[in-house]
C-alpha atoms as a PDB file:
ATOM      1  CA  UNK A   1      70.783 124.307  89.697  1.00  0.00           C
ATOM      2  CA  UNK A   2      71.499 124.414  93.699  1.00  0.00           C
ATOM      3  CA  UNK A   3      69.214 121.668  93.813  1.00  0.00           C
ATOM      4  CA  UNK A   4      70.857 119.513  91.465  1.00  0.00           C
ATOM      5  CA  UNK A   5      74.576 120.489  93.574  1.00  0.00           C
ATOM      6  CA  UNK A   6      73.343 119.620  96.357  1.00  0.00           C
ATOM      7  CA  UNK A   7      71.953 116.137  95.319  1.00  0.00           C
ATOM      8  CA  UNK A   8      75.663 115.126  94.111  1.00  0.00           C
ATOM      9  CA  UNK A   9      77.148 116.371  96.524  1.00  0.00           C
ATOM     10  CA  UNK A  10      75.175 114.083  99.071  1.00  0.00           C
ATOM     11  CA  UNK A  11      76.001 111.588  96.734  1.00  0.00           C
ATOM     12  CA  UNK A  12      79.724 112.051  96.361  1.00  0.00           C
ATOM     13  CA  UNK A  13      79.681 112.289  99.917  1.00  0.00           C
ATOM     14  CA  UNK A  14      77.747 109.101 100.750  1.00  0.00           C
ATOM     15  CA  UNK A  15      80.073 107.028  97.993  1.00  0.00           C
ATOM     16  CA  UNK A  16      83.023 108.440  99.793  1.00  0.00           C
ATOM     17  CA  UNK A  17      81.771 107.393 103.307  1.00  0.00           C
ATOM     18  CA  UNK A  18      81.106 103.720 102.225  1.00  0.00           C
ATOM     19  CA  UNK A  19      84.549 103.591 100.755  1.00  0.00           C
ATOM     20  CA  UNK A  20      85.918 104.629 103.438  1.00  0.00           C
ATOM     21  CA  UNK A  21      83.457 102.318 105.939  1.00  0.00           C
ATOM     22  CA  UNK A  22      84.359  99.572 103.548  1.00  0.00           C
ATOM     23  CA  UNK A  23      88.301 100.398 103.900  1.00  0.00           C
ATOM     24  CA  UNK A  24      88.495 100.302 107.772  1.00  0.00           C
ATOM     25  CA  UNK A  25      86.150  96.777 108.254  1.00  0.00           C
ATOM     26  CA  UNK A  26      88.848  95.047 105.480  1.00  0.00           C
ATOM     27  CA  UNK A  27      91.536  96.492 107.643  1.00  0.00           C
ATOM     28  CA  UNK A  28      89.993  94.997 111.028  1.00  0.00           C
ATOM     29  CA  UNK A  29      88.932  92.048 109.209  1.00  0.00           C
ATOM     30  CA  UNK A  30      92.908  91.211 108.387  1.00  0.00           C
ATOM     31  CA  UNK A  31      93.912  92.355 111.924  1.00  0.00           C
ATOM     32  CA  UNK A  32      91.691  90.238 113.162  1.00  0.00           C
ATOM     33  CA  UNK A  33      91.879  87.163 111.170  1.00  0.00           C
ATOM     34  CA  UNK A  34      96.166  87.361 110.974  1.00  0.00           C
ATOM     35  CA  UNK A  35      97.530  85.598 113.552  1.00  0.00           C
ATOM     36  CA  UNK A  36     100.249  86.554 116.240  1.00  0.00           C
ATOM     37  CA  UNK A  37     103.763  86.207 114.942  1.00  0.00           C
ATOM     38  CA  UNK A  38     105.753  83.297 116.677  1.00  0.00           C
ATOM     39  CA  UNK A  39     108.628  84.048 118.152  1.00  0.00           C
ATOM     40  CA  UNK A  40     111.295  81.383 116.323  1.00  0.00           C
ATOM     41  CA  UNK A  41     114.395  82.530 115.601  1.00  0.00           C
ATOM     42  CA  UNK A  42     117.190  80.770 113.153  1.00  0.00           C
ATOM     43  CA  UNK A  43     120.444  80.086 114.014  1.00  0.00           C
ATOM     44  CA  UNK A  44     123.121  78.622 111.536  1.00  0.00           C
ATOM     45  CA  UNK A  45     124.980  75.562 111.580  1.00  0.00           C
ATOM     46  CA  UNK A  46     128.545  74.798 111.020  1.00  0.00           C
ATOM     47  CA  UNK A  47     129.343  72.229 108.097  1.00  0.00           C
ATOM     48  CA  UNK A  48     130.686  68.828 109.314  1.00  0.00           C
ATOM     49  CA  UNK A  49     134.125  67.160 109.090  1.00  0.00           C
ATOM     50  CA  UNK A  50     135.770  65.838 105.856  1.00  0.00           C
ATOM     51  CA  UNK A  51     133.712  63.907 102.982  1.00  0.00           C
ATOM     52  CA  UNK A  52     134.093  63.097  99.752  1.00  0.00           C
ATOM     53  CA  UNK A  53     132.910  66.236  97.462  1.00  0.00           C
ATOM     54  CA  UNK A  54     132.384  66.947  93.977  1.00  0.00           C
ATOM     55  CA  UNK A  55     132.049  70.758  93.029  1.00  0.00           C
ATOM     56  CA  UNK A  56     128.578  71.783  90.586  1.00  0.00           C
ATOM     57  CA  UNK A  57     128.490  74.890  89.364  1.00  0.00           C
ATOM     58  CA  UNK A  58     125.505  76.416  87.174  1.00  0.00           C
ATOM     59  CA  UNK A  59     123.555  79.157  86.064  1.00  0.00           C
ATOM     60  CA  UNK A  60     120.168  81.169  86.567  1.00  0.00           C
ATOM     61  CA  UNK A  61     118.963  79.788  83.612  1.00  0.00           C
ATOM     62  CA  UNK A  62     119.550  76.185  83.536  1.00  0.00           C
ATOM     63  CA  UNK A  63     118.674  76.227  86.828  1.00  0.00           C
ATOM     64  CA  UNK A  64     115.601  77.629  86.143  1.00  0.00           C
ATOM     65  CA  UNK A  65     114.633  74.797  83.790  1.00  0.00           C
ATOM     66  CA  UNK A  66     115.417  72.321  86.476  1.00  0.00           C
ATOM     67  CA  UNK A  67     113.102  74.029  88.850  1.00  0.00           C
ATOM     68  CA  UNK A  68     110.336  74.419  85.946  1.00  0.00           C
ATOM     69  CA  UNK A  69     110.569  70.558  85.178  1.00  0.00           C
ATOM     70  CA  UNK A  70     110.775  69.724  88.749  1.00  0.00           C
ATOM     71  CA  UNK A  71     107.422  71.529  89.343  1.00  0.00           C
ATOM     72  CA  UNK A  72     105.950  69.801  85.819  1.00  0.00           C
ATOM     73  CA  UNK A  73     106.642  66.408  87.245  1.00  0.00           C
ATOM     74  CA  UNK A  74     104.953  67.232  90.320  1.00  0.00           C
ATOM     75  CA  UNK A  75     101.807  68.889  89.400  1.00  0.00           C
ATOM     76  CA  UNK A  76      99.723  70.971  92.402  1.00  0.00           C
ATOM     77  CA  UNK A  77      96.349  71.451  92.767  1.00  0.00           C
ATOM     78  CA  UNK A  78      96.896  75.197  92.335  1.00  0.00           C
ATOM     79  CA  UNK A  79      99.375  76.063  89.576  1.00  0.00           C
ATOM     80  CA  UNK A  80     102.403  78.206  90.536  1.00  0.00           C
ATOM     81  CA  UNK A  81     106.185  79.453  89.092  1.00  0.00           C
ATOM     82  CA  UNK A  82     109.453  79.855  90.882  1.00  0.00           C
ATOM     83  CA  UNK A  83     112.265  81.843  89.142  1.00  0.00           C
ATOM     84  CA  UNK A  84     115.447  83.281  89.748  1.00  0.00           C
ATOM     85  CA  UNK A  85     115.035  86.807  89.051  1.00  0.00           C
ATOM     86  CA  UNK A  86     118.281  89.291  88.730  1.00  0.00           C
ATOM     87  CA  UNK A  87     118.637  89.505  92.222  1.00  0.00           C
ATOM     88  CA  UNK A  88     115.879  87.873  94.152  1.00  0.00           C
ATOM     89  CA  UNK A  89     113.419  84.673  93.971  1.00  0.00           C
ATOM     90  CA  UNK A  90     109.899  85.255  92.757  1.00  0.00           C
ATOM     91  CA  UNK A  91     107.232  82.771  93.801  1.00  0.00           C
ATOM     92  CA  UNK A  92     104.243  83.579  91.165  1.00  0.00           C
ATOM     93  CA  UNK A  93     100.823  82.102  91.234  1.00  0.00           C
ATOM     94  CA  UNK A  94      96.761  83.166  91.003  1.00  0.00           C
ATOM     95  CA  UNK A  95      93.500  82.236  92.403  1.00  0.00           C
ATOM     96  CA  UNK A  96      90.188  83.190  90.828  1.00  0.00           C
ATOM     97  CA  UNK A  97      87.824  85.576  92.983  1.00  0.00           C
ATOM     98  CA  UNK A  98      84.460  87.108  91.497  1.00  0.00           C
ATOM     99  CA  UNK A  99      85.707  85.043  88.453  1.00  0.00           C
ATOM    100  CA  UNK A 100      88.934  87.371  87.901  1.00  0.00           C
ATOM    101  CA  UNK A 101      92.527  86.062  88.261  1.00  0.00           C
ATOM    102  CA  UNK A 102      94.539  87.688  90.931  1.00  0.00           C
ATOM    103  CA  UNK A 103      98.021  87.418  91.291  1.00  0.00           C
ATOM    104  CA  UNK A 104     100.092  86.471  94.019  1.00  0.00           C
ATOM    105  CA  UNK A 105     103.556  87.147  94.354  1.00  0.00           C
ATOM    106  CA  UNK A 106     106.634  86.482  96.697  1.00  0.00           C
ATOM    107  CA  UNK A 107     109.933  87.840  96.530  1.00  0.00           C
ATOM    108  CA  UNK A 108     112.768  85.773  98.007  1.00  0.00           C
ATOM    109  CA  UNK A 109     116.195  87.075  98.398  1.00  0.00           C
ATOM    110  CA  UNK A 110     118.727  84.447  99.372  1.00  0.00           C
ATOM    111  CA  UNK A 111     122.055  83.926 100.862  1.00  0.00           C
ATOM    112  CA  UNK A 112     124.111  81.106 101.799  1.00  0.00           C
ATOM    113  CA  UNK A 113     124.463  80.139 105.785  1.00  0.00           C
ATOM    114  CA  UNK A 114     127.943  78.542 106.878  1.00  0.00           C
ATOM    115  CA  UNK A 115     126.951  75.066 106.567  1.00  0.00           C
ATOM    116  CA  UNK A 116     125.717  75.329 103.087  1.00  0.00           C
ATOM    117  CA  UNK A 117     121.824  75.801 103.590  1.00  0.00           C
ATOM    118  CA  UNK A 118     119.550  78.228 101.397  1.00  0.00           C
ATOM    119  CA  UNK A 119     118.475  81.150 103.550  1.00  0.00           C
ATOM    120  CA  UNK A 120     115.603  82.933 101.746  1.00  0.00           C
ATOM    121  CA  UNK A 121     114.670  86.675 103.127  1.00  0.00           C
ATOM    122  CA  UNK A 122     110.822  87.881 102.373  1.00  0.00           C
ATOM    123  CA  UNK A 123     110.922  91.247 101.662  1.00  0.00           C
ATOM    124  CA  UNK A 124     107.510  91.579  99.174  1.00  0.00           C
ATOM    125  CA  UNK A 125     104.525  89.527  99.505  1.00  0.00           C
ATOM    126  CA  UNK A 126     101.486  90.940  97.374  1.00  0.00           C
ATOM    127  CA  UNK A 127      98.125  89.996  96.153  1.00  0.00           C
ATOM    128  CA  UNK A 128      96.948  92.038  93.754  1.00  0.00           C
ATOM    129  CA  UNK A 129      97.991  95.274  93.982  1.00  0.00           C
ATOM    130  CA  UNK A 130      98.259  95.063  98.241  1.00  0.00           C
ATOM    131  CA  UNK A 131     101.478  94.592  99.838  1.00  0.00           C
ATOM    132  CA  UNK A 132     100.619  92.479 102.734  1.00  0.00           C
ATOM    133  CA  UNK A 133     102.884  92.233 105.542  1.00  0.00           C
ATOM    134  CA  UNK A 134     105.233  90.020 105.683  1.00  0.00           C
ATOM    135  CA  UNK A 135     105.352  88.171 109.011  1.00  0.00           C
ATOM    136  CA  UNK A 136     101.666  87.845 109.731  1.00  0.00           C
ATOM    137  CA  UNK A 137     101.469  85.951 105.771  1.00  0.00           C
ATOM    138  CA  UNK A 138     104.050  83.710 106.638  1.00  0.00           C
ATOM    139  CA  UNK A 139     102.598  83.043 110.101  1.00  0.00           C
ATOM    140  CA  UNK A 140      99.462  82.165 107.875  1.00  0.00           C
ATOM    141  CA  UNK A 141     100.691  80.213 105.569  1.00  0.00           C
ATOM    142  CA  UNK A 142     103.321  78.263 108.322  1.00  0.00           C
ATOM    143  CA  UNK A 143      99.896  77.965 110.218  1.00  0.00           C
ATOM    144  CA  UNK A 144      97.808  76.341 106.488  1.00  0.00           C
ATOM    145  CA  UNK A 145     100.779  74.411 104.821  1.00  0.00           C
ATOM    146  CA  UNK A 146     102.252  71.210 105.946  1.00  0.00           C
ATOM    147  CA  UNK A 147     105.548  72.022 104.661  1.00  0.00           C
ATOM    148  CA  UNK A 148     108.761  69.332 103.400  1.00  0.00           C
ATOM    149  CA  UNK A 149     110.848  68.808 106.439  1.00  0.00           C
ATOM    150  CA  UNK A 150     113.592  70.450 105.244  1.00  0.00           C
ATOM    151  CA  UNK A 151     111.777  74.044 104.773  1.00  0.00           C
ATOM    152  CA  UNK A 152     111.479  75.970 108.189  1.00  0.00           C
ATOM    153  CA  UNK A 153     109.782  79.485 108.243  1.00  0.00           C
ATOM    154  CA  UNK A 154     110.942  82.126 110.680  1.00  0.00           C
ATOM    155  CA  UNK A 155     107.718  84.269 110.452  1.00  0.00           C
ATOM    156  CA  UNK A 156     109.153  86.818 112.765  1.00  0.00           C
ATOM    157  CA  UNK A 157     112.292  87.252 111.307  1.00  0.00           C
ATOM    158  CA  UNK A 158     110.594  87.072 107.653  1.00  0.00           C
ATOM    159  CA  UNK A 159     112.766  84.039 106.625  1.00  0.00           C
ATOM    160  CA  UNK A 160     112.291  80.653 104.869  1.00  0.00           C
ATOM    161  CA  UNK A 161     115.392  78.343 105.413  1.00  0.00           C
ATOM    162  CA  UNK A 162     115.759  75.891 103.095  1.00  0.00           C
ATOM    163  CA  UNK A 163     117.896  72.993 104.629  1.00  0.00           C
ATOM    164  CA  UNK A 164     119.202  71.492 101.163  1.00  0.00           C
ATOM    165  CA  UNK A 165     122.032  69.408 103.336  1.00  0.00           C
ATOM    166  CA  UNK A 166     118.676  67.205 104.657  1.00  0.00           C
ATOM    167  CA  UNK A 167     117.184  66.590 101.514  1.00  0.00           C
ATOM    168  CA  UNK A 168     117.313  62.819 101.104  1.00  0.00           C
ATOM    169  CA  UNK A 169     118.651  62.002  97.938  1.00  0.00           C
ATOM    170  CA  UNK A 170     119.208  58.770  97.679  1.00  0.00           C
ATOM    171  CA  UNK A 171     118.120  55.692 100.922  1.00  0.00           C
ATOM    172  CA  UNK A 172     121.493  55.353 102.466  1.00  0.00           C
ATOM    173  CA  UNK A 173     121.423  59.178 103.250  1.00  0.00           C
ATOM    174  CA  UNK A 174     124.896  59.119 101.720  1.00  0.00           C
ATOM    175  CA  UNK A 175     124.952  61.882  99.221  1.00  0.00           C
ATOM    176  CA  UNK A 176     123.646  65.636 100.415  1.00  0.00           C
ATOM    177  CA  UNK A 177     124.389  68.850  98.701  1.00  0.00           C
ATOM    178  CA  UNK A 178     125.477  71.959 100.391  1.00  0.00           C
ATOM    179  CA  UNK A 179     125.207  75.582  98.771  1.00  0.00           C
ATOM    180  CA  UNK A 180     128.654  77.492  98.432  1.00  0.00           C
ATOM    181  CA  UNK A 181     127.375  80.514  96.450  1.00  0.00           C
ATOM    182  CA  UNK A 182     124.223  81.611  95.581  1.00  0.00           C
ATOM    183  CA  UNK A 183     124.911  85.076  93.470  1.00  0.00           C
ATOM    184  CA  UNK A 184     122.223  85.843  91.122  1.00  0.00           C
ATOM    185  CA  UNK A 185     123.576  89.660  90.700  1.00  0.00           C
ATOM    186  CA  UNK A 186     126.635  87.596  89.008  1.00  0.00           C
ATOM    187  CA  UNK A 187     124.969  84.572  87.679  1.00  0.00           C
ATOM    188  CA  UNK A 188     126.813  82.473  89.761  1.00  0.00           C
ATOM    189  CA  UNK A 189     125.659  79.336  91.661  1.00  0.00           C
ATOM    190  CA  UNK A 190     127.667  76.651  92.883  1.00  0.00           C
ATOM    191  CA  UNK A 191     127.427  74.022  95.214  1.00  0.00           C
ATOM    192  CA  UNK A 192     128.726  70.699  96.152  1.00  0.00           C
ATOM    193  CA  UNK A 193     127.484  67.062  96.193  1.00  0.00           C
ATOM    194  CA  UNK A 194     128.885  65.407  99.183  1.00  0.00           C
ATOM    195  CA  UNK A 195     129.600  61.994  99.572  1.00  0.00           C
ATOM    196  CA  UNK A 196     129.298  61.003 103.393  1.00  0.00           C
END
């Protein structure tokens, strides 16, 4: 019977020191492979004289189905959801490893700078079940994505600014929109389309 102890035990033992081996090399391999945060910080903008401005105002849910159609008519090569959430923004999408799905998800909570921008906060990014942090992802994935000119990252302030006033809408550049509230606790989102 001692025999037969001692045999799992060295076993148990041996399983619990690879674990643990295993643990620390993932851990160096993600220090090591993360890059340095930059050091970019944001700073708002003040909204511009006197234009010509119609006031929209709509809801989480319709807006979600103009973010879910927007996304349909623009396929990627790896498929993804964004939806406003009570409070926050979740990003969701997968890749396959060792032919299981694993999930990755972002958690965006926004607010509304002066001049009428979206400013996103990352507070969760996970894959899986790991919380990753925050800064070194978005360093990452600032490093990896060519990005629309009108999305900046702040990696070391763990923010995404979303410069709505510079999307080009239509050739002239005369209509922009500019955020005024963004309140998914309330269901409340307006903005305005301004004629320039």
């Amino acid at each position: 019977m001692r025999k037969s102890e001692q045999v799992w035990k060295v076993a148990f033992l041996s399983l619990l020191g690879f674990v643990m081996v295993t643990a620390i090399v993932v851990f160096m391999l993600f220090q090591r492979y993360f890059p340095e945060v930059e050091e970019q910080h944001f700073l708002p903008k003040q909204p511009t004289g006197e234009e010509a401005t119609f006031h929209i105002q709509t809801d989480k849910t319709r807006l979600n189905s103009l973010i879910a159609s927007k996304i349909a008519e623009h396929p990627a090569d790896i498929r993804y959801i964004v939806e406003l959430m009570d409070d926050h923004v979740q990003f969701r999408s997968a890749f396959r490893m060792l032919g299981q799905e694993v999930p990755v998800t972002i958690n965006f909570y926004p607010s509304v700078t002066p001049n009428g921008d979206l400013l996103l906060e990352v507070r969760n990014f996970s894959v899986g079940i790991l919380n990753l942090p925050v800064d070194q992802v978005m360093q990452l994935l600032t490093n990896w994505l060519e990005l629309a000119d009108w999305i900046v990252t702040y990696p070391s302030e763990k923010l995404v600014e979303v410069k709505i006033t510079e999307i080009q809408i239509d050739e002239n550049e005369s209509i922009v929109f500019r955020f005024l509230t963004f309140d998914l606790t309330r269901d409340n989102i307006e903005l305005e389309m301004i004629f320039k």
